[in-house]
C-alpha atoms as a PDB file:
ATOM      1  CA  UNK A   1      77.690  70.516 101.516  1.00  0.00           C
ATOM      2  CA  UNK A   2      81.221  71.610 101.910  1.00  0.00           C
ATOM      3  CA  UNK A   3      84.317  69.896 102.765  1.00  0.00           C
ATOM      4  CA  UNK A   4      86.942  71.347 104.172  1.00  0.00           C
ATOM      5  CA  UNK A   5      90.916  69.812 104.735  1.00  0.00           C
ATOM      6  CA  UNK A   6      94.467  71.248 105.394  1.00  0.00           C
ATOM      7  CA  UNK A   7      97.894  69.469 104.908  1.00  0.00           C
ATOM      8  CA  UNK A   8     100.939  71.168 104.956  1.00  0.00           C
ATOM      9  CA  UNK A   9     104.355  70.412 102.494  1.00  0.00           C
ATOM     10  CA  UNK A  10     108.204  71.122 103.694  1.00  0.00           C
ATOM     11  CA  UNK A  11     108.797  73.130 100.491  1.00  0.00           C
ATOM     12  CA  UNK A  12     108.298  76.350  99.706  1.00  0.00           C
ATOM     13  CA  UNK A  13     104.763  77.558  98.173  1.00  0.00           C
ATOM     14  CA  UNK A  14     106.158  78.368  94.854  1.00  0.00           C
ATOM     15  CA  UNK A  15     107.166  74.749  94.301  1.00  0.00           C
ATOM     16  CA  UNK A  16     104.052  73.569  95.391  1.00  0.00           C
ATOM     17  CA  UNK A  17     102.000  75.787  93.276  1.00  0.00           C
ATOM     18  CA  UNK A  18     104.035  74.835  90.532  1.00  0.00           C
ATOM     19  CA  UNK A  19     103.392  71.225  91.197  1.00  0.00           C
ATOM     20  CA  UNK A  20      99.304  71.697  91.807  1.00  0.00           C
ATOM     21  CA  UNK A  21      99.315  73.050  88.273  1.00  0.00           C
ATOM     22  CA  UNK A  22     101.386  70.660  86.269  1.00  0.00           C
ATOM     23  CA  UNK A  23     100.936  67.386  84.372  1.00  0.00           C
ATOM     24  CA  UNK A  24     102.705  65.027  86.552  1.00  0.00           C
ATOM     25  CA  UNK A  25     100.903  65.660  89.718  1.00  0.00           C
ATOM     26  CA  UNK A  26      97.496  65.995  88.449  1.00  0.00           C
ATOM     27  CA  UNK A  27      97.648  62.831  86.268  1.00  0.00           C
ATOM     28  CA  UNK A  28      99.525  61.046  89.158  1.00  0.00           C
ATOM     29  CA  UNK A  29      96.591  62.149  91.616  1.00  0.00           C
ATOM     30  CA  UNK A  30      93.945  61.018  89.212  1.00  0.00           C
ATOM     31  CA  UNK A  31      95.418  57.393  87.939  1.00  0.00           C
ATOM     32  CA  UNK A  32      96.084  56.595  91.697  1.00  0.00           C
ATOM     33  CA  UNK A  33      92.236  56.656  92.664  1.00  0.00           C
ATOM     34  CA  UNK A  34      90.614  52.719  91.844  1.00  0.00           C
ATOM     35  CA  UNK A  35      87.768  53.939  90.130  1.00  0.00           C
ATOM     36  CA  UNK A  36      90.072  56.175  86.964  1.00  0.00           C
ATOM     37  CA  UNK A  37      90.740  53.974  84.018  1.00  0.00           C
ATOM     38  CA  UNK A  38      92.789  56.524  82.288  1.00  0.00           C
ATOM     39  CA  UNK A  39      94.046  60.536  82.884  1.00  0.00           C
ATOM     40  CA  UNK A  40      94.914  63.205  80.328  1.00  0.00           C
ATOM     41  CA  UNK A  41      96.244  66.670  81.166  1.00  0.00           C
ATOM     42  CA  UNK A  42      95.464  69.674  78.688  1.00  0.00           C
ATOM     43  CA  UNK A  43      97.052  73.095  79.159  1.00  0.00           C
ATOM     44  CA  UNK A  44      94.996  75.641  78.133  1.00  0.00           C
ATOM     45  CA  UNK A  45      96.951  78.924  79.273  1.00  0.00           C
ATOM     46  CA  UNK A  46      99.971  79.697  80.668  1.00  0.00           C
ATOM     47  CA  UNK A  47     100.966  83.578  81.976  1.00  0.00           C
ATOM     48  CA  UNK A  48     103.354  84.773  84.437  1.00  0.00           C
ATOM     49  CA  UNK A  49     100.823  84.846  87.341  1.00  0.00           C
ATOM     50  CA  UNK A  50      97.914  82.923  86.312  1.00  0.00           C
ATOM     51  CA  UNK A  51      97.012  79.375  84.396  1.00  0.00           C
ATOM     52  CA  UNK A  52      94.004  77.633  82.939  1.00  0.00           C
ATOM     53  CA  UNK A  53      94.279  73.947  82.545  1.00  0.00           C
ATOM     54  CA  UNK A  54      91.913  70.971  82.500  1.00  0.00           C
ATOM     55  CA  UNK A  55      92.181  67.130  83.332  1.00  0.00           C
ATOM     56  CA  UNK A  56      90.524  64.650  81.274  1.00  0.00           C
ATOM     57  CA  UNK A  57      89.143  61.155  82.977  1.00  0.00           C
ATOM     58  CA  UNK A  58      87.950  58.297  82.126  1.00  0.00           C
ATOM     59  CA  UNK A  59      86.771  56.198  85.281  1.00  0.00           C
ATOM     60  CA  UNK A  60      84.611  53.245  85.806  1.00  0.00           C
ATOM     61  CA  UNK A  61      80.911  53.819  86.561  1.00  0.00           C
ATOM     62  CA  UNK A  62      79.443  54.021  89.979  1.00  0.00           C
ATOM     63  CA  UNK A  63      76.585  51.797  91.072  1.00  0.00           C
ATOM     64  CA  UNK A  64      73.582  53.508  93.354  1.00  0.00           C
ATOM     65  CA  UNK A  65      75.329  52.443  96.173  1.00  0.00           C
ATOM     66  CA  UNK A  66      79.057  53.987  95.159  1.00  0.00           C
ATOM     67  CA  UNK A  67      80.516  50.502  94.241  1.00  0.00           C
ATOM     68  CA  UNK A  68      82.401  50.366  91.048  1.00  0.00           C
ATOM     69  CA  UNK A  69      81.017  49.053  87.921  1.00  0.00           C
ATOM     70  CA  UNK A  70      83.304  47.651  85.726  1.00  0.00           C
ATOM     71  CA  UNK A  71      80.908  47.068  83.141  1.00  0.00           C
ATOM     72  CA  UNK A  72      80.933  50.584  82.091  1.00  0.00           C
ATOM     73  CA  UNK A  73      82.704  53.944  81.865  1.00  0.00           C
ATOM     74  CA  UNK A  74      82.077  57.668  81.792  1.00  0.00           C
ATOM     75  CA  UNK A  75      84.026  60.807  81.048  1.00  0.00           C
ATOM     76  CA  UNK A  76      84.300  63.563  82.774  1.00  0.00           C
ATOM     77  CA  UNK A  77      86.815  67.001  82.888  1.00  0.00           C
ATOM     78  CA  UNK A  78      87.656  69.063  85.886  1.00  0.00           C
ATOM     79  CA  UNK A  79      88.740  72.601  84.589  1.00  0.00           C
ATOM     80  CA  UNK A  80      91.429  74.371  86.760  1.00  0.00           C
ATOM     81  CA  UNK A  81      91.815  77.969  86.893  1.00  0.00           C
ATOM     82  CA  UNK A  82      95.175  79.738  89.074  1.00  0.00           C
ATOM     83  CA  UNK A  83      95.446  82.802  90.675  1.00  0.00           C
ATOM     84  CA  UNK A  84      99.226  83.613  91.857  1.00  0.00           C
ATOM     85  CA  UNK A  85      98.078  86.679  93.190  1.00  0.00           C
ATOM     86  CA  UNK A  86      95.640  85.178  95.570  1.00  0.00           C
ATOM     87  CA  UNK A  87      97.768  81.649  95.840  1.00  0.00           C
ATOM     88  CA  UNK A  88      94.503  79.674  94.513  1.00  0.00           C
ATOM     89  CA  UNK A  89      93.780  77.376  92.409  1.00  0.00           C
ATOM     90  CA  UNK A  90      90.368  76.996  91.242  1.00  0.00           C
ATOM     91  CA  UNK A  91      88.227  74.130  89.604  1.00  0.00           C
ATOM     92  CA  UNK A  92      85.054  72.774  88.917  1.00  0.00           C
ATOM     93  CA  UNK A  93      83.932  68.802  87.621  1.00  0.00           C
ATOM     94  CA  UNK A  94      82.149  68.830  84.795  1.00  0.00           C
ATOM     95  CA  UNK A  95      80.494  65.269  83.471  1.00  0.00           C
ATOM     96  CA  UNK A  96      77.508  63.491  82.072  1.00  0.00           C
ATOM     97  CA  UNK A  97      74.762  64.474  84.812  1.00  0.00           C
ATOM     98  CA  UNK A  98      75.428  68.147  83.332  1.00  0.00           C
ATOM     99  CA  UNK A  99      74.281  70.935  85.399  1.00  0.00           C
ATOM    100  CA  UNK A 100      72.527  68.605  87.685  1.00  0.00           C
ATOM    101  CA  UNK A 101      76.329  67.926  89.648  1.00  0.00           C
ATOM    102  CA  UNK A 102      77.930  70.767  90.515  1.00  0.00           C
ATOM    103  CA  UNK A 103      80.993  69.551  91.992  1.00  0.00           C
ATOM    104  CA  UNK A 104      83.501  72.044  92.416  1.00  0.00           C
ATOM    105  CA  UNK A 105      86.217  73.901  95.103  1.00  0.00           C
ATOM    106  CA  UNK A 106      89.359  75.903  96.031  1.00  0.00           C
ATOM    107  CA  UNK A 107      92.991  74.833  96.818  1.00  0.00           C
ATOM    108  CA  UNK A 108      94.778  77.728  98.722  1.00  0.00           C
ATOM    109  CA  UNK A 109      98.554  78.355  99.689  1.00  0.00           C
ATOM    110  CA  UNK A 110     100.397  79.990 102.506  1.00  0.00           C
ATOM    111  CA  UNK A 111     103.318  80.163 103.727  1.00  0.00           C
ATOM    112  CA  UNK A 112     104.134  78.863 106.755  1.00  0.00           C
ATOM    113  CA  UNK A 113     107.661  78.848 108.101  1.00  0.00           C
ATOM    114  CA  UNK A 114     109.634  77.131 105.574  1.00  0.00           C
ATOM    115  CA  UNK A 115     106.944  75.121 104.213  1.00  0.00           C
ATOM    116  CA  UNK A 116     103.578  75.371 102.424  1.00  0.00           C
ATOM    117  CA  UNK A 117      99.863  75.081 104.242  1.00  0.00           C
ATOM    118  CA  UNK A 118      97.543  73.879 101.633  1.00  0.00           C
ATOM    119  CA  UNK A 119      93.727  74.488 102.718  1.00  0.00           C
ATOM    120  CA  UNK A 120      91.354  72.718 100.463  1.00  0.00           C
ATOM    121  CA  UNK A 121      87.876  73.639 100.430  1.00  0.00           C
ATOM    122  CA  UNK A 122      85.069  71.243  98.269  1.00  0.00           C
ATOM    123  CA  UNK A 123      81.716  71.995  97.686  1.00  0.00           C
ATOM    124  CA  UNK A 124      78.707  68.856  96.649  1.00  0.00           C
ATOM    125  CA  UNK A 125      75.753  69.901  95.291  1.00  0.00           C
ATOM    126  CA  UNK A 126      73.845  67.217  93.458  1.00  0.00           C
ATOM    127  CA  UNK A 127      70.701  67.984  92.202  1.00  0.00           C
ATOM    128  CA  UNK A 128      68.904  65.168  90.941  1.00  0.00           C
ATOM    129  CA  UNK A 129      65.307  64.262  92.574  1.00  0.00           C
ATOM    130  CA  UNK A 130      64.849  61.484  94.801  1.00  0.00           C
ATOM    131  CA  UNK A 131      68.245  60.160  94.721  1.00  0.00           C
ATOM    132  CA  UNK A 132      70.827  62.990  94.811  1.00  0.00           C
ATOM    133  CA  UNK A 133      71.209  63.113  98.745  1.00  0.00           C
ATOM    134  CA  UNK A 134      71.959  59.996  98.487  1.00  0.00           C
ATOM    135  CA  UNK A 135      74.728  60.773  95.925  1.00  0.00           C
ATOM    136  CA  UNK A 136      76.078  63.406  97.334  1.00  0.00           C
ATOM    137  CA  UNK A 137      76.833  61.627 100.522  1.00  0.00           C
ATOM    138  CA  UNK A 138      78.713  58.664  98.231  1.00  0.00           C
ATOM    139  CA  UNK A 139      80.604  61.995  96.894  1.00  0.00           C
ATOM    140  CA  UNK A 140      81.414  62.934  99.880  1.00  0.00           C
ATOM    141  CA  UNK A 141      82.629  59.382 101.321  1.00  0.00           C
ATOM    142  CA  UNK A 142      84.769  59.090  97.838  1.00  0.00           C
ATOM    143  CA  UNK A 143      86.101  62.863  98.586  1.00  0.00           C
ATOM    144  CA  UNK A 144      87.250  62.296 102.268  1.00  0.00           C
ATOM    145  CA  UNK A 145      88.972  59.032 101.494  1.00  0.00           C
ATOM    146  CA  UNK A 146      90.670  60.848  98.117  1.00  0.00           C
ATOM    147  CA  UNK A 147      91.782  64.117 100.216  1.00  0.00           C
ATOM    148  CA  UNK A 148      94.384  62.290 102.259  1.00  0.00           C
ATOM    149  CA  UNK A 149      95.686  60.491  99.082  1.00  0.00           C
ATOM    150  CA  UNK A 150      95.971  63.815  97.395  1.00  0.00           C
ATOM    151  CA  UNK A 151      98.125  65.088 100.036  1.00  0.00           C
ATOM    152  CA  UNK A 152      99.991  62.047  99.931  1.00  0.00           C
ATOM    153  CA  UNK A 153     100.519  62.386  96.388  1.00  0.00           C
ATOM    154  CA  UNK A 154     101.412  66.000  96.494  1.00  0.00           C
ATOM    155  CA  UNK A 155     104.073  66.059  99.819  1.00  0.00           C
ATOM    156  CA  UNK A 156     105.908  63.234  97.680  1.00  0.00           C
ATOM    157  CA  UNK A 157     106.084  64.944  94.024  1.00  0.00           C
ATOM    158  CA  UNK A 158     106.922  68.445  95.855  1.00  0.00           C
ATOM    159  CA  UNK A 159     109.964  67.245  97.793  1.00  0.00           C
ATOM    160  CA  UNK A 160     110.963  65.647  94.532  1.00  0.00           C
ATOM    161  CA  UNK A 161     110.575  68.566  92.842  1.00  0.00           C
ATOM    162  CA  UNK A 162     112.435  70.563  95.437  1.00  0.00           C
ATOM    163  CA  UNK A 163     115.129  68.491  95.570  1.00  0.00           C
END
């Protein structure tokens, strides 16, 4: 399944693609969901028009049902890849279930007037017999809810960083 969202920020895209890819937004975004126990932020590659990074989590476990289990935790990186060429950032989940979750998506930006439209594009695909539609629709649920709060997150830390 694929999700797809737009939001738009009153700053320019240069600042915004500047704040997609650094440390304080993407640890802010991650620490602010209720499941994420901690957030670390790794750069991995840094060039004039392109930048690999990834974001360590550790969040509480899920139950079957997508309630959170405090009992437990899991680990899991999401590996960011950006194109300034194409405006897009790039990234894929990785985590426990392995190659069974593939849990990945596009962030794209475009100017528009004097601000930014970000279109964000997810894709689910949980492969796991018997249970994984089930999953994926939990993924999803947790995905909408989280895609607004992103937005939040990032219209707030932009016009900070723009000044």
């Amino acid at each position: 399944m694929t999700l797809h969202h737009s939001s738009f920020v009153a700053v320019p895209p240069d600042v915004v693609a500047r704040v997609i890819c650094g440390e304080r937004y993407n640890v802010e975004n991650q620490v602010s969901r209720e499941d994420v126990v901690d957030a670390r932020y790794e750069s991995i590659e840094e060039g004039e028009d392109r930048a690999r990074f990834d974001v360590h989590v550790t969040s509480y476990k899920r139950t079957k049902t997508g309630g959170i289990d405090k009992n437990a935790t899991q680990r899991s990186t999401t590996e960011y890849r950006w194109e300034g060429r194409t405006s897009a950032l790039h990234w894929k989940h990785i985590d426990e279930e392995g190659d069974r979750v593939n849990v990945g998506g596009v962030t794209r930006l475009r100017p528009e007037g004097s601000g930014t439209r970000i279109d964000r594009e997810v894709t689910i695909d949980i492969r796991i017999p018997v249970i994984g539609r089930g999953i994926a629709k939990i993924v999803e649920r947790e995905f909408k809810k989280g895609l607004d709060r992103s937005s939040g997150v990032l219209d707030r830390i932009a016009r900070d960083e723009a000044g």
